[in-house]
Protein backbone atom coordinates (compact mmCIF):
# COMPACT_ATOMS: atom_id res chain seq x y z
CA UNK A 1 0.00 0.00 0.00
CA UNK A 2 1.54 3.06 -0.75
CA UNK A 3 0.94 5.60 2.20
CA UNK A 4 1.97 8.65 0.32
CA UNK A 5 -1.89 8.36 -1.38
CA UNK A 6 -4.73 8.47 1.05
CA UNK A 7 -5.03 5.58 2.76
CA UNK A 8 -8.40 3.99 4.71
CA UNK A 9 -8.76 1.38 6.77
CA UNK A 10 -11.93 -0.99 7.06
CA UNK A 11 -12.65 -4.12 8.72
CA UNK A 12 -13.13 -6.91 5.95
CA UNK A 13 -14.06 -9.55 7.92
CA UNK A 14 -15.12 -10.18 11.13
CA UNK A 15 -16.25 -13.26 13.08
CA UNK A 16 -16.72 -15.44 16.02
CA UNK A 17 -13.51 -17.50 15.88
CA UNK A 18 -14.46 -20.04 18.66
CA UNK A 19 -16.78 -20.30 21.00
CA UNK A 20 -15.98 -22.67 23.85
CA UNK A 21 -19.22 -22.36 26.07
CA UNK A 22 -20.31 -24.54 29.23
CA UNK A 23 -23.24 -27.04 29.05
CA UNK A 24 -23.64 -26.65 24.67
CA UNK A 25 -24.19 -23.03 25.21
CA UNK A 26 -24.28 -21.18 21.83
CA UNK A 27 -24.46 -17.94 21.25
CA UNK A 28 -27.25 -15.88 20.27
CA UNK A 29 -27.27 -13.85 16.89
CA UNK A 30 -28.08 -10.50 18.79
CA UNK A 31 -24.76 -12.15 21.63
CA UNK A 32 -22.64 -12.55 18.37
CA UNK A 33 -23.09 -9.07 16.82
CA UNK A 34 -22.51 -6.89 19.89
CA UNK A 35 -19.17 -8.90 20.35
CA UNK A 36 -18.79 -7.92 17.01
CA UNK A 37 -19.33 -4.98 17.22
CA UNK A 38 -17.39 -3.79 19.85
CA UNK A 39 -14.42 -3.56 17.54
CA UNK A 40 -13.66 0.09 15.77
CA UNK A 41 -10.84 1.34 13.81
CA UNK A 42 -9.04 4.80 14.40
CA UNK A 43 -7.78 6.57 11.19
CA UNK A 44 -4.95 5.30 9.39
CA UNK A 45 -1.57 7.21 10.55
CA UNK A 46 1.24 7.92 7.81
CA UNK A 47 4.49 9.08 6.84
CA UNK A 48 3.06 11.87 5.19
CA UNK A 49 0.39 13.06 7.36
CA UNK A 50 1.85 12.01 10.70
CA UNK A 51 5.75 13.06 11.19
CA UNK A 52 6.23 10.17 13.63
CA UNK A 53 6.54 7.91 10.29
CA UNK A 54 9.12 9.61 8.20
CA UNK A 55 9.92 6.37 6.05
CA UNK A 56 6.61 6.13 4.87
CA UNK A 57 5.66 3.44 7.43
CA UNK A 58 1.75 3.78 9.07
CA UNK A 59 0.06 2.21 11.61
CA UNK A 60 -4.10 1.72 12.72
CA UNK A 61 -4.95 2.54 15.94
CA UNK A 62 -8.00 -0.39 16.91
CA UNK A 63 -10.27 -0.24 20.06
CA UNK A 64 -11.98 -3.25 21.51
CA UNK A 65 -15.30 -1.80 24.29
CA UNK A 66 -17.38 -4.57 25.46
CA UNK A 67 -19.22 -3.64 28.17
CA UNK A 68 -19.52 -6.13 31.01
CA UNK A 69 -23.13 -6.65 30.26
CA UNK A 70 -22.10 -7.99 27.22
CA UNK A 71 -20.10 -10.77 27.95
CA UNK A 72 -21.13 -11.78 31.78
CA UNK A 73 -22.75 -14.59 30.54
CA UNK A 74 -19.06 -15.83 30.23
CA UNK A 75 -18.34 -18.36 33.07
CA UNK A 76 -15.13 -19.90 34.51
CA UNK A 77 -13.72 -22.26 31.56
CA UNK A 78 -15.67 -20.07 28.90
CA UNK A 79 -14.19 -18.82 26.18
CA UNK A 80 -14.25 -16.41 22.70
CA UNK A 81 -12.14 -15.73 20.32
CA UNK A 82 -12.94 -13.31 17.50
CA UNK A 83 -11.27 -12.38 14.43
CA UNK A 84 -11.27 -8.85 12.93
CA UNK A 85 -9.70 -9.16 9.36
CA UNK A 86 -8.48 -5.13 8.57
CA UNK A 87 -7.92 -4.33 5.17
CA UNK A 88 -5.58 -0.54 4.51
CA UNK A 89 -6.84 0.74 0.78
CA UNK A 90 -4.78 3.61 -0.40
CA UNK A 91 -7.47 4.05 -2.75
CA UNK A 92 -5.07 3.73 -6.31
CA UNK A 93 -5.25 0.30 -5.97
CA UNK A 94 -3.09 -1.19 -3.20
CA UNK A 95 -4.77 -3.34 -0.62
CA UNK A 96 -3.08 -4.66 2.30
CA UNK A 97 -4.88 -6.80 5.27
CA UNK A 98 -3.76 -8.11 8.58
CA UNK A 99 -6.18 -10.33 11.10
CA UNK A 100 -6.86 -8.74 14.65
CA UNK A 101 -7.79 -12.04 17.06
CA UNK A 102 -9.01 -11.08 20.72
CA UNK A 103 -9.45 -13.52 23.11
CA UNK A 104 -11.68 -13.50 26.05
CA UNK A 105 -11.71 -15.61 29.06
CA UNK A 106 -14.67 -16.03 31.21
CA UNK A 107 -14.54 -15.97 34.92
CA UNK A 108 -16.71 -16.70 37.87
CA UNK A 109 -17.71 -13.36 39.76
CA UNK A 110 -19.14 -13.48 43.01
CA UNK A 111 -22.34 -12.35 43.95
CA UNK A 112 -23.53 -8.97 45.27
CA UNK A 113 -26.15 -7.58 47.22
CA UNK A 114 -27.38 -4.04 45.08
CA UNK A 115 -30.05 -3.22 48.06
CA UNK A 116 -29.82 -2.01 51.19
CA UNK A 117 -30.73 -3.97 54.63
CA UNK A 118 -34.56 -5.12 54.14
CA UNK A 119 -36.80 -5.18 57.30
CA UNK A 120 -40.57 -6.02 57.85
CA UNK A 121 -42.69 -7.72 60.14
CA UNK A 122 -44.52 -11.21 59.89
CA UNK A 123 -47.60 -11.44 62.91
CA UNK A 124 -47.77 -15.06 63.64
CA UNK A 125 -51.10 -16.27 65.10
CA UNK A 126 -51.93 -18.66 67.39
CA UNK A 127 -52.49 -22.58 66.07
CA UNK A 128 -56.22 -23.29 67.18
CA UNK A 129 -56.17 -26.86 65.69
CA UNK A 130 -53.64 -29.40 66.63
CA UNK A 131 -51.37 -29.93 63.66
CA UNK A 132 -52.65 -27.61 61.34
CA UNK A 133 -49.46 -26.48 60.33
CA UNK A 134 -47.41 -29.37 60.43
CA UNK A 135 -45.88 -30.76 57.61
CA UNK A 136 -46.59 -33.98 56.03
């Protein structure tokens, strides 16, 4: 690719590598495309726009924001890996791509209480009948 033109980057590709999930879990089309999507490109930096680069060299910035929402459903033992394939154009013809894998490793969290201390009252009245109650 030849960064002296104007180069943009895209994602090409992207999918659900593996999916190691307990009990035969699968994944959900609406579970798959937020993973998905979660992946973004920054602009293409080059030797000619960006000084850093002065042999014409670039580089793309990429940003992976799942929220926790997203993947909590991951347990202990769980696992994802997703492939972003990212394809530079310098728009005169050259194409370059490079694969972006991201791996994510479930865990157990432990649980929390959200709400504060809970009180009430229960009135217990008085058995009139022998066994009334009682269990069988």
């Amino acid at each position: 690719v030849d960064l002296s033109d104007e180069p943009q980057a895209s994602v090409t590709n992207s999918v659900v590598t593996t999916a190691t999930l307990a009990n035969g879990y699968v994944l959900t089309a609406g579970q798959e495309a937020t993973l998905l999507g979660a992946f973004s490109l920054d602009d293409v930096l080059d030797g000619v726009s960006n000084s850093t680069f002065g042999d014409g060299s670039g580089e793309i910035a990429w940003t992976y924001d799942a929220t926790n929402a997203a993947i909590d459903f991951l347990g202990e033992n769980d696992q994802l890996v997703l492939t972003f394939t990212v394809t530079v154009d310098d728009q005169n013809g050259g194409t370059a791509s490079q694969d972006v894998t991201i791996t994510i490793n479930g865990t157990n969290d432990a649980p929390v209480i959200t709400s504060g201390v809970q009180s009430g009252t229960v009135d217990e009245q008085a058995d009139l009948a022998p066994l009334a109650d009682a269990d069988p």
